[in-house]
Protein backbone atom coordinates (compact mmCIF):
# COMPACT_ATOMS: atom_id res chain seq x y z
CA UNK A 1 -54.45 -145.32 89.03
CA UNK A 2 -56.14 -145.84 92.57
CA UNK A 3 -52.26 -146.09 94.19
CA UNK A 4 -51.22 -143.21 91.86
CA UNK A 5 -54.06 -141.18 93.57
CA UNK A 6 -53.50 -142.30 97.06
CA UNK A 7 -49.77 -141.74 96.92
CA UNK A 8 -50.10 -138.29 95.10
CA UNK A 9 -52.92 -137.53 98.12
CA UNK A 10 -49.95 -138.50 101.02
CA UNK A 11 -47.71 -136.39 99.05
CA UNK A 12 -49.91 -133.55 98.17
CA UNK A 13 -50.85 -133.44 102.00
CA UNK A 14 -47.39 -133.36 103.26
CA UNK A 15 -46.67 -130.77 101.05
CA UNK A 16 -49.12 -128.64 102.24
CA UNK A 17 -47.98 -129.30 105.77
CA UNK A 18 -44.83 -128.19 105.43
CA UNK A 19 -45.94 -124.91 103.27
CA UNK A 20 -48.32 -124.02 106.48
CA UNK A 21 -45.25 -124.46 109.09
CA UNK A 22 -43.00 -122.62 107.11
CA UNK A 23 -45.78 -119.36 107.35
CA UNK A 24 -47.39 -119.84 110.71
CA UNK A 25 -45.42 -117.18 112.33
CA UNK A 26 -45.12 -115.28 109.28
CA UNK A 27 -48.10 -113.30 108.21
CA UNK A 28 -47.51 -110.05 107.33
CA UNK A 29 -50.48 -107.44 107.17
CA UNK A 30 -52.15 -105.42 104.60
CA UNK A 31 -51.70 -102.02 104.89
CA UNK A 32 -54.60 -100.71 101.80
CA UNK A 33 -57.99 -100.30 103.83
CA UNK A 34 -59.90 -101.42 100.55
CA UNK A 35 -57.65 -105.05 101.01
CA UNK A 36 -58.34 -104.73 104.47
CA UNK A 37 -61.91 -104.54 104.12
CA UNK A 38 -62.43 -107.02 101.24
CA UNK A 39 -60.36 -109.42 103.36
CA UNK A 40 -63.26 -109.35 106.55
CA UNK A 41 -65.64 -109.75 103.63
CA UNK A 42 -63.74 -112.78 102.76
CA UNK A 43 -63.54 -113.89 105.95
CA UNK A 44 -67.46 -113.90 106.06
CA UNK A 45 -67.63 -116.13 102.62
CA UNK A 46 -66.21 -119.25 104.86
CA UNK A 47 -66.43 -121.94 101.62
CA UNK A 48 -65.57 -121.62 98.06
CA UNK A 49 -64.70 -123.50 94.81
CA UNK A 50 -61.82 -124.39 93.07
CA UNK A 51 -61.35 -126.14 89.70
CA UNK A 52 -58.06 -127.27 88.32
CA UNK A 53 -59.25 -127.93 84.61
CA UNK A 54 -56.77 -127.70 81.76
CA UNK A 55 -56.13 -130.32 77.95
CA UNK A 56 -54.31 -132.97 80.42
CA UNK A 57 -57.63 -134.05 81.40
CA UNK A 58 -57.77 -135.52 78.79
CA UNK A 59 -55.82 -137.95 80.15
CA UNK A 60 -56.65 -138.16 83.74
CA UNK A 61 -53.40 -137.45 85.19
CA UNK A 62 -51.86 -134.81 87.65
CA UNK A 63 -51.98 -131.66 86.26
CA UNK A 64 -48.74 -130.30 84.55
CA UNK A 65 -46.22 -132.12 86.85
CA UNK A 66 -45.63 -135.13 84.39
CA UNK A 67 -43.59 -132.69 82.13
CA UNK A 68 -40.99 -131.98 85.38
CA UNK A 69 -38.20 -134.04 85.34
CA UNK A 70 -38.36 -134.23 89.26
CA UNK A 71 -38.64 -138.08 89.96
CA UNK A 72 -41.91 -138.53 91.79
CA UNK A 73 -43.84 -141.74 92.05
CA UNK A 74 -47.07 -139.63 91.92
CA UNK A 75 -46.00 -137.72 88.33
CA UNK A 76 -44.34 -140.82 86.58
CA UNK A 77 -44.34 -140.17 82.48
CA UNK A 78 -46.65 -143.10 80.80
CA UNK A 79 -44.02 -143.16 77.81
CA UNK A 80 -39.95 -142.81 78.98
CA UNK A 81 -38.72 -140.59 76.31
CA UNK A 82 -38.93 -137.66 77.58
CA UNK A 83 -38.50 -134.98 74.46
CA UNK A 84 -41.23 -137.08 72.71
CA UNK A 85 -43.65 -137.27 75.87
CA UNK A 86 -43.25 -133.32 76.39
CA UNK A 87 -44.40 -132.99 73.12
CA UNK A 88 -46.88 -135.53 73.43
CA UNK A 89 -48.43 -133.28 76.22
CA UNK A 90 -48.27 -129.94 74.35
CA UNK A 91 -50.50 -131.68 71.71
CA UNK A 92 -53.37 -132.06 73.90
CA UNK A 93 -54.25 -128.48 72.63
CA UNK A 94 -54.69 -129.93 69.42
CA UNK A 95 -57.73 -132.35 70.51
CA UNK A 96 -59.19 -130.63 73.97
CA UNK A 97 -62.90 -130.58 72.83
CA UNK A 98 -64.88 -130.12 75.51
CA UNK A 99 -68.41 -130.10 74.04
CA UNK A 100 -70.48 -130.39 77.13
CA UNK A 101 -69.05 -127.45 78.82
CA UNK A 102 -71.62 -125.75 80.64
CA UNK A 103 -70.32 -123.06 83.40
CA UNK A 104 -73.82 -122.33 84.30
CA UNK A 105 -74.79 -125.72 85.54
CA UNK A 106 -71.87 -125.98 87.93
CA UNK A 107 -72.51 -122.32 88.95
CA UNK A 108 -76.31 -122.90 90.07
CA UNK A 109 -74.85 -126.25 91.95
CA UNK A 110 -72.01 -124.43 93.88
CA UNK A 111 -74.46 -121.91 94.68
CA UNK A 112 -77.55 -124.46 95.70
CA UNK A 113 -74.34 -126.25 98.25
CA UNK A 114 -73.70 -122.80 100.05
CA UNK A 115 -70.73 -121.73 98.26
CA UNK A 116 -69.86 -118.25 98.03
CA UNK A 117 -66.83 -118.17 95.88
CA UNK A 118 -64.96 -119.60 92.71
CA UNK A 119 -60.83 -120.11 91.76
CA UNK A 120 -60.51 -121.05 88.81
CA UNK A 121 -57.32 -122.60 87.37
CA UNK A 122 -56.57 -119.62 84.17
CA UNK A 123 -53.35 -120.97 83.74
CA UNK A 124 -51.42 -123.94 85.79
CA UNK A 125 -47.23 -125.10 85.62
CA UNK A 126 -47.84 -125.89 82.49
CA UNK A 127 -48.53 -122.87 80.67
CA UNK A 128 -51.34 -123.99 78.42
CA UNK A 129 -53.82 -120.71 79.24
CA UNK A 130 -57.85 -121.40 79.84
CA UNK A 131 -58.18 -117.67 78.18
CA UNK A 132 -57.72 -115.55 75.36
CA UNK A 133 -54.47 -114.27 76.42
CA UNK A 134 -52.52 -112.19 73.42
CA UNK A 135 -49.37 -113.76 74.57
CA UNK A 136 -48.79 -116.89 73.07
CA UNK A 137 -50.90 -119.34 71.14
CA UNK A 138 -50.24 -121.98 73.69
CA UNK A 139 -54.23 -121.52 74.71
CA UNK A 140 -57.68 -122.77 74.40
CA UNK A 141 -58.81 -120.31 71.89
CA UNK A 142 -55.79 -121.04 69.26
CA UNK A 143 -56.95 -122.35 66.03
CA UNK A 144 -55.11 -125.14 66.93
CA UNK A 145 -57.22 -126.22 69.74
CA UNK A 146 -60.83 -127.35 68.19
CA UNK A 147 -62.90 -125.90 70.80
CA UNK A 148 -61.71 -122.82 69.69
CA UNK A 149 -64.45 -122.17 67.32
CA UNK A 150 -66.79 -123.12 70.32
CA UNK A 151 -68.71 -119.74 71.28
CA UNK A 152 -67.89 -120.75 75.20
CA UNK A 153 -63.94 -120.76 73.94
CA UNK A 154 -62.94 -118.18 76.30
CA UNK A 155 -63.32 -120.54 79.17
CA UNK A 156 -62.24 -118.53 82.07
CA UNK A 157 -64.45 -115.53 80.94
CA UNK A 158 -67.45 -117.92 80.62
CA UNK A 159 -66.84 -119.20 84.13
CA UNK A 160 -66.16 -115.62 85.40
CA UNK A 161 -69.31 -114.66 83.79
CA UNK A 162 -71.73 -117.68 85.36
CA UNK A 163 -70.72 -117.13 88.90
CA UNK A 164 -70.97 -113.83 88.68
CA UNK A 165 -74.35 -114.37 87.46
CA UNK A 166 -74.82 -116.20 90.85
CA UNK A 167 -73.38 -113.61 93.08
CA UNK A 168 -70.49 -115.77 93.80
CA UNK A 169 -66.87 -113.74 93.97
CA UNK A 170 -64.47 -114.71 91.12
CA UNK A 171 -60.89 -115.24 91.99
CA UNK A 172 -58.31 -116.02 89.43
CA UNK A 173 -55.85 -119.40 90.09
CA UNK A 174 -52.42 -117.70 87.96
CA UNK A 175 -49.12 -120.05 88.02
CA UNK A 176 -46.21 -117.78 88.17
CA UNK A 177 -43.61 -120.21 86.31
CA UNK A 178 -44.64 -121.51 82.98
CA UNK A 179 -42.90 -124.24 81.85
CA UNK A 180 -43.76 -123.82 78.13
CA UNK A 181 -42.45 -120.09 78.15
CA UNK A 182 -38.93 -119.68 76.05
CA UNK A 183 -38.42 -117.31 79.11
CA UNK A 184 -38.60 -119.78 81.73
CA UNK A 185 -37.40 -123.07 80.39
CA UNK A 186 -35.05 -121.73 77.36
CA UNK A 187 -34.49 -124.50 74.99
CA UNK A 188 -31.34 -123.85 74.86
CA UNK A 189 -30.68 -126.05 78.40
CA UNK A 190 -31.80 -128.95 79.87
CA UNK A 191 -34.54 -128.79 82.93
CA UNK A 192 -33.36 -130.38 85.14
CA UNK A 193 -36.19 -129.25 88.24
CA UNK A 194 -39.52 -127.14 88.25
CA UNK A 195 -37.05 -124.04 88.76
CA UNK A 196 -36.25 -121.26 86.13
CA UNK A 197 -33.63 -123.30 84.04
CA UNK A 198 -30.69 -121.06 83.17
CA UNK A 199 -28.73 -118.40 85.46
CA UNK A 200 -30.68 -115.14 85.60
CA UNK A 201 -27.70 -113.25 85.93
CA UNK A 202 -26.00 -114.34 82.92
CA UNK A 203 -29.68 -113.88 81.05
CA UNK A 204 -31.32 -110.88 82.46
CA UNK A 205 -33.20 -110.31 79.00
CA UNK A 206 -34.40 -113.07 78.73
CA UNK A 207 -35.66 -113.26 82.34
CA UNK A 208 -36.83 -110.01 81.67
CA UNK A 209 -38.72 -110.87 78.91
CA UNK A 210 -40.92 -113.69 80.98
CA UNK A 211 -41.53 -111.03 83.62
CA UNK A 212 -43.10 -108.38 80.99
CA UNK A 213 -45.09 -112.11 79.54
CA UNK A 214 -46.13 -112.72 82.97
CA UNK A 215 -47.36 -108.94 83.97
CA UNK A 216 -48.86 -108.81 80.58
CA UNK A 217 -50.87 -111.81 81.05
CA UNK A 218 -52.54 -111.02 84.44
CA UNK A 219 -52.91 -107.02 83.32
CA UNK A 220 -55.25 -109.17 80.66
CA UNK A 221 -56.90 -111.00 82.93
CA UNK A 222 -57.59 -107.50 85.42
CA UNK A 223 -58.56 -106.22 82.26
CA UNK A 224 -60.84 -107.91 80.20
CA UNK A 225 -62.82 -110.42 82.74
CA UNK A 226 -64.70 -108.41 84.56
CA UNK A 227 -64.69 -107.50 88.10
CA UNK A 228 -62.09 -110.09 89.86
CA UNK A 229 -61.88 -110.52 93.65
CA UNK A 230 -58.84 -112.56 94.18
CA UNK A 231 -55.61 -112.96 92.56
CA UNK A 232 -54.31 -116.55 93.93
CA UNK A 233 -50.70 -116.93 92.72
CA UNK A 234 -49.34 -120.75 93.03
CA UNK A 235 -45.77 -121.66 92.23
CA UNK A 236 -44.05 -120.46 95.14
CA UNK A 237 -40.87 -121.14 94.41
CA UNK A 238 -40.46 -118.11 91.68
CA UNK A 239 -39.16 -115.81 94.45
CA UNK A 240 -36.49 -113.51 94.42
CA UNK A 241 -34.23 -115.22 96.96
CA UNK A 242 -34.61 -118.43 95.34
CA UNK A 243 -32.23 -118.34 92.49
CA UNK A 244 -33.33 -114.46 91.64
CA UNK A 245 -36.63 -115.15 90.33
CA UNK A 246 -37.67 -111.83 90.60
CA UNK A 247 -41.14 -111.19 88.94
CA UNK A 248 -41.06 -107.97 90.77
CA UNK A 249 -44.58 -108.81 92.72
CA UNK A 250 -44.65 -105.25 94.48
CA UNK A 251 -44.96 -103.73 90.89
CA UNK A 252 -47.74 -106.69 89.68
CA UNK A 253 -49.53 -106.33 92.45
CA UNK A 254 -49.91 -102.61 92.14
CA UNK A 255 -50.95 -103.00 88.83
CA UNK A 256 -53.29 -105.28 89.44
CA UNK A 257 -55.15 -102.91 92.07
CA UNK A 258 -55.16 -100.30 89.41
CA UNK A 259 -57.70 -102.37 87.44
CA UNK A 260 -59.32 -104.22 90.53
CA UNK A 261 -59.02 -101.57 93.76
CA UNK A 262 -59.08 -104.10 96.85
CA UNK A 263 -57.92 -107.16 95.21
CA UNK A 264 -57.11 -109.87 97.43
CA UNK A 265 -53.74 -111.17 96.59
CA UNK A 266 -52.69 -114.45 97.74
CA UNK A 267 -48.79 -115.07 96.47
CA UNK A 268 -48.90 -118.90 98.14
CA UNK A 269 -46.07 -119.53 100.15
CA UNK A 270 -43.87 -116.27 100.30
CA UNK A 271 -44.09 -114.75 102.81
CA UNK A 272 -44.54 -111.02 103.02
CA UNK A 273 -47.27 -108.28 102.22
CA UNK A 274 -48.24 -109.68 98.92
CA UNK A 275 -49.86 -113.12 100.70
CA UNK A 276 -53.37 -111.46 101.87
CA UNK A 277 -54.10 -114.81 103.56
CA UNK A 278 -52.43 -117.84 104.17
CA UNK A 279 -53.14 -121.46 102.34
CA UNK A 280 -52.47 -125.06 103.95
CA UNK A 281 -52.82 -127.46 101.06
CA UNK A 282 -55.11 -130.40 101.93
CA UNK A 283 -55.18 -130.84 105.48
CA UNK A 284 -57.09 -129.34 108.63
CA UNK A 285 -54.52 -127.72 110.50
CA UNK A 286 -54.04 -128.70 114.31
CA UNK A 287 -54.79 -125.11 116.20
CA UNK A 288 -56.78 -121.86 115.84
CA UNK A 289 -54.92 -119.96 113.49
CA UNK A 290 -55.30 -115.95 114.15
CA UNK A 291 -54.57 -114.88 110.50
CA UNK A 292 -56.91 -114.82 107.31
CA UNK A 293 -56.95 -118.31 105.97
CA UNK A 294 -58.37 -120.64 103.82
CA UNK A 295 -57.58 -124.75 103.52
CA UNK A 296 -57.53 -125.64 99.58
CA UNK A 297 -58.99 -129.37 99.58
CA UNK A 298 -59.35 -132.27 97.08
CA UNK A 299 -63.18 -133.27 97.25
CA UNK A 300 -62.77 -136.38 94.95
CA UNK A 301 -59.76 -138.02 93.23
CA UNK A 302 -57.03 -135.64 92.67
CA UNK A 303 -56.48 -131.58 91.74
CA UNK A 304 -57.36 -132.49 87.95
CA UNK A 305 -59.99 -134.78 87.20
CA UNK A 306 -59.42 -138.82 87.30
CA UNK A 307 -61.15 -141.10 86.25
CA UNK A 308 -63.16 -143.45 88.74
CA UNK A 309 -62.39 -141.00 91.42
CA UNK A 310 -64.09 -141.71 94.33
CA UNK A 311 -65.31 -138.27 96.48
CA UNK A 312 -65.05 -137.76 99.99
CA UNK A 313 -68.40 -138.12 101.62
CA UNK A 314 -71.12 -135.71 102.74
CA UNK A 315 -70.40 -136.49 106.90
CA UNK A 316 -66.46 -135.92 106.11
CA UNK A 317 -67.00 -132.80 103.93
CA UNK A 318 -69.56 -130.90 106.51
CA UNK A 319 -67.51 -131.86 109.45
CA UNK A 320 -64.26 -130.53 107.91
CA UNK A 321 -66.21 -127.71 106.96
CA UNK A 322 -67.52 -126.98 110.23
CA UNK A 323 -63.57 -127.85 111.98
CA UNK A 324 -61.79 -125.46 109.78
CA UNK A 325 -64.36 -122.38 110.55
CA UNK A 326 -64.06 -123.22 114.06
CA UNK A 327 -60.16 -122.62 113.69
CA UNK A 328 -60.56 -119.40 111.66
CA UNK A 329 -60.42 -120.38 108.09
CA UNK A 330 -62.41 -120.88 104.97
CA UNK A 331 -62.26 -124.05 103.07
CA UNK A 332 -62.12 -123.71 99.24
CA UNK A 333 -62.96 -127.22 97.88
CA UNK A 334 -61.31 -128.61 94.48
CA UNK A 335 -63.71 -130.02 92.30
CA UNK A 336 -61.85 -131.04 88.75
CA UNK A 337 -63.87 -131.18 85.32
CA UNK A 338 -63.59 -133.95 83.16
CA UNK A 339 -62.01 -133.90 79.26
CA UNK A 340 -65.73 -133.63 77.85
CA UNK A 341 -66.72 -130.33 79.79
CA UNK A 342 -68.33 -132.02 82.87
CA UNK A 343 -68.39 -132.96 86.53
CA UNK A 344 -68.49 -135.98 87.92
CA UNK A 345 -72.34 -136.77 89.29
CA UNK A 346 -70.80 -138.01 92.70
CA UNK A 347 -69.59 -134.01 92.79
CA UNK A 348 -73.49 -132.65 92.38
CA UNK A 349 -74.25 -135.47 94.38
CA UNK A 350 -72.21 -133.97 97.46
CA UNK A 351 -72.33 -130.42 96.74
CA UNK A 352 -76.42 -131.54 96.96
CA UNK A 353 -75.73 -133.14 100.04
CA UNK A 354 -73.86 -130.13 101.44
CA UNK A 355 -76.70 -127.52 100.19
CA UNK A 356 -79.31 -129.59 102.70
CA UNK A 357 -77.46 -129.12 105.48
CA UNK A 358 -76.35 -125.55 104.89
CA UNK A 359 -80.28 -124.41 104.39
CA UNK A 360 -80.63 -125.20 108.41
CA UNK A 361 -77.17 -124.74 109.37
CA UNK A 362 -75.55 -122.04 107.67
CA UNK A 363 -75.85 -119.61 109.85
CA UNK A 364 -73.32 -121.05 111.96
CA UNK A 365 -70.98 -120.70 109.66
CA UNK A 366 -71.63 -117.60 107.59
CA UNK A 367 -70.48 -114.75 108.95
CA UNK A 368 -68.93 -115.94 112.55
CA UNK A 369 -65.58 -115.68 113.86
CA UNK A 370 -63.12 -118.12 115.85
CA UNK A 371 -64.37 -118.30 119.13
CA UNK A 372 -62.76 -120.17 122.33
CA UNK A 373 -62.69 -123.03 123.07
CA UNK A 374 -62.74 -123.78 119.45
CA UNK A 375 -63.13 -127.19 119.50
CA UNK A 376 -63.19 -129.51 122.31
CA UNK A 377 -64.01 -133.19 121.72
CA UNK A 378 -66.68 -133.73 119.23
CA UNK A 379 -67.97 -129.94 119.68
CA UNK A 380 -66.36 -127.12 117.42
CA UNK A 381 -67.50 -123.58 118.19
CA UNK A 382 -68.32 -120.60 116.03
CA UNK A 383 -69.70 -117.18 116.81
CA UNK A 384 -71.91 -114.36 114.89
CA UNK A 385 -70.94 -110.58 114.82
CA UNK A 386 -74.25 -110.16 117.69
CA UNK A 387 -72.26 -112.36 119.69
CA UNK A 388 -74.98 -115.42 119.31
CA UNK A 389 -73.06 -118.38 119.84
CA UNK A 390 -73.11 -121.56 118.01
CA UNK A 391 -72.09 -125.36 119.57
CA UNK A 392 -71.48 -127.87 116.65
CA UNK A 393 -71.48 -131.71 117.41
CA UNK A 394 -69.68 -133.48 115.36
CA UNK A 395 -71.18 -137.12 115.28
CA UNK A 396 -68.85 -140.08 114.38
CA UNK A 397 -70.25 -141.99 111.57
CA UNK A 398 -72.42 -144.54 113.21
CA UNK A 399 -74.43 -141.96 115.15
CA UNK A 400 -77.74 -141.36 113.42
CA UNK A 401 -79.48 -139.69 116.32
CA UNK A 402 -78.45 -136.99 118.73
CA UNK A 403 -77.19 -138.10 121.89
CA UNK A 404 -79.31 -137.49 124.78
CA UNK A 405 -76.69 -134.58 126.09
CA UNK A 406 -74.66 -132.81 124.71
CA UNK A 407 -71.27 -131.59 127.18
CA UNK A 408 -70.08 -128.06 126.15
CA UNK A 409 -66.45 -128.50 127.63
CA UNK A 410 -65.03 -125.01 128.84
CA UNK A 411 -68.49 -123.52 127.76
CA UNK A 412 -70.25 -121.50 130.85
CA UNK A 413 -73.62 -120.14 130.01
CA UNK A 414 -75.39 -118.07 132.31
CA UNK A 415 -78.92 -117.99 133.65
CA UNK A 416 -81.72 -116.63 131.31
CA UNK A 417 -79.18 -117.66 128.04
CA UNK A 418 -81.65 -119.29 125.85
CA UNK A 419 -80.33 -122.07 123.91
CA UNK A 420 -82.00 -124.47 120.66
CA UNK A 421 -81.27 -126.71 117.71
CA UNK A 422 -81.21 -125.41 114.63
CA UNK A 423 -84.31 -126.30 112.82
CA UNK A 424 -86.24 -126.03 116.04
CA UNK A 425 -87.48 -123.12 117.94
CA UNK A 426 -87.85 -125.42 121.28
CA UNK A 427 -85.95 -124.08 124.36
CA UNK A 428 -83.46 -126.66 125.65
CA UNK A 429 -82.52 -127.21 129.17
CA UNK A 430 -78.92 -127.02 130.26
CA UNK A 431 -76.73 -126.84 134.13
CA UNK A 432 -73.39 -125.55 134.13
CA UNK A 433 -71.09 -127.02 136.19
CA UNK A 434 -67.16 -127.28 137.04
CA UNK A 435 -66.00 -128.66 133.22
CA UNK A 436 -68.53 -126.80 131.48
CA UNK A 437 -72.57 -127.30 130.54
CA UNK A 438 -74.40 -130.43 129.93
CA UNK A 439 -77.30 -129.53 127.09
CA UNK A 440 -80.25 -132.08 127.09
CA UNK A 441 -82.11 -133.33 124.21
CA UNK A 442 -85.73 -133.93 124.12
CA UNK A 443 -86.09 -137.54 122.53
CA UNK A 444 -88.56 -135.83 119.78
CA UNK A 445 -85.79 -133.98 118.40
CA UNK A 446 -82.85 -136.37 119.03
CA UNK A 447 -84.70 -139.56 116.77
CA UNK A 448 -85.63 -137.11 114.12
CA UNK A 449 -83.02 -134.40 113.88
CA UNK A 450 -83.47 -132.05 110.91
CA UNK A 451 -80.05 -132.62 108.81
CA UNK A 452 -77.69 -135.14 109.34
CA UNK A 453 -73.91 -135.07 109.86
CA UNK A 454 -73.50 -132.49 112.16
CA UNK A 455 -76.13 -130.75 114.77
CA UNK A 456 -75.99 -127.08 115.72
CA UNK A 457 -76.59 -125.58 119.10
CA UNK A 458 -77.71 -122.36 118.68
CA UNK A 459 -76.96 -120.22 122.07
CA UNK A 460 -78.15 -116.90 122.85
């Protein structure tokens, strides 16, 4: 399982490399001043959740990608039949139980670490739907699934409804194919890729029919869970010019706005109006990026829950944090539930971790732009909308105490610019010079610094 993970994190993160070159230079902007608005609210938010959480983890494997008959190490079926392990699949419905489900536990924690938003996976590749959708009874709250008589059935309401409850924004994770639809993999064919698996021009009813199933199933979920904020669409290959997989996005979208008026859409991967911001998959990327954007990121494991996964640690999480606000973005980290309804304790453990050192810190990051030089060395730099700038060393893993100075490279300040450590209200002394300004650290506050991980330089 450990190689599984490792080689599905190598592919997962060259995959996300090669979705973020593809966009780089092509970001198209909103044009709806509510969208445009919502978007610089986003932009304040800087770190959200996602969950991928679905009946396959029951069986701790990648989520949905087993059932596509693409050869990938990472995705490799546990039994080779293939008609009798797709149907093996589809009967997780019929024993996801998840007793200890409790949305308001991991709402209070995501809240406690900082975070300021939640994705949640409604519906992934594979069709099975974490909601009471009236479309098909491939769902949670089918008689066929036990926890449907659970009153928390409605899963993605409940988890709507619990963030909500702690002022986090909601944002809906939708997968435009569905590869239990009729409409999108007709039994009638074989399958032979994650595509749309018959010619759309020889079957434009029945390709019609999965776009009315797929407008009818996010019109439910603008409809009926309250107020959403974002709309993140994955499956980027169901595009018009790939094959004609026209879901007619102009139309969704509009719809969508109709229920939620400034809805951030993010259609991942297609470029055009209907991607509000952009999303590298698992990786920090290289350069200041001038766009909205936001890094999706596996804290522990993989996307769905594993088990035995072993979670990135507090200094690693912070500093990436800290590196991809310094660029621009926001970083939405992927925590995956397990088959009984919970979270790993190594996940509360960091998200604990993370919460300490947001309390002094968070300022830096709330709120603040991209700000040159952006990161230089072991500093990354981030400023507020007063113009207070912040300096954030980035200590490598055996540093446990500030260094003595700190060199802001490219960084000028200016006599009578007062400058401090977060936690501390002490004055610092500093000299500009030729490369930039050397900061000194009184050896009080460098032995006992007040977080650890990362150390702020507040500069006014």
């Amino acid at each position: 399982m450990k190689n599984g993970i490792l080689l599905l994190l190598t592919l997962l993160m060259t995959i996300g490399h090669s979705v973020y070159s593809q966009q780089e230079e092509q970001y198209f902007p909103e044009q709806d001043p509510l969208v445009i608005q919502k978007l610089d609210q986003w932009q304040d938010l800087k770190f959200g959740l996602l969950m991928h959480w679905g009946a396959y983890s029951q069986w701790g494997i990648v989520e949905s990608w087993s059932i596509c008959s693409e050869d990938e190490d990472w995705c490799r079926r546990k039994n080779p039949d293939y008609t009798a392990y797709k149907k093996e699949y589809e009967d997780l419905k019929n024993t996801f139980n998840p007793i200890r489900f409790d949305p308001e536990k991991w709402a209070k924690a995501a809240k406690e670490a900082g975070m300021k938003y939640v994705v949640f996976t409604t519906k992934h590749h594979d069709g099975f739907c974490m909601f009471d959708t009236k479309t098909t009874s491939y769902k949670v709250t089918d008689p066929g699934c036990p926890f449907s008589i659970n009153p928390k059935a409605n899963i993605a309401k409940e988890i709507f409804s619990a963030f909500r409850e702690e002022g986090l924004w909601t944002g809906a994770y939708f997968s435009k194919p569905d590869w239990h639809s009729e409409y999108y993999w007709c039994p009638n064919f074989a399958t032979p890729d994650r595509n749309v698996n018959y010619r759309i021009d020889r079957y434009p009813d029945r390709w019609e029919q999965f776009v009315q199933y797929t407008h009818k199933q996010i019109d439910e979920l603008m409809t009926d869970y309250g107020k959403m904020d974002i709309l993140w669409l994955d499956g980027g290959w169901v595009e018009k010019n790939n094959r004609g997989q026209d879901i007619r996005m102009d139309e969704l979208v509009a719809n969508a706005r109709k229920k939620q008026p400034g809805l951030i859409v993010v259609d991942r991967a297609v470029p055009g109006i209907n991607q509000n911001y952009l999303t590298p998959e698992n990786q920090v990327p290289k350069n200041y990026i001038p766009y909205p954007w936001e890094s999706c990121i596996i804290a522990g494991g993989g996307w769905a829950w594993v088990p035995d996964a072993k979670f990135m640690s507090p200094r690693k999480a912070i500093q990436t944090l800290v590196e991809i606000v310094s660029k621009g973005g926001n970083l939405l980290l992927n925590i995956g539930p397990g088959p009984d309804g919970t979270w790993d304790p190594a996940a509360y453990d960091l998200l604990d971790n993370i919460g300490k050192w947001m309390k002094v810190n968070g300022e830096a990051i709330y709120s603040t732009r991209a700000v040159k030089p952006y990161m230089t060395g072991k500093v990354a730099f981030t400023m507020g909308k007063t113009g207070t700038e912040y300096a954030i060393y980035l200590p490598d893993e055996n540093e446990k105490t500030i260094p003595e100075k700190i060199m802001l490279n490219e960084t000028f300040l200016k006599p009578g610019q007062k400058v401090t450590l977060m936690g501390s209200n002490t004055a610092l002394k500093y000299r500009s010079s030729g490369d930039g300004t050397v900061v000194w650290i009184p050896r009080e506050l460098a032995e006992k610094p007040y977080c650890e991980y990362a150390w702020v330089l507040k500069i006014r």
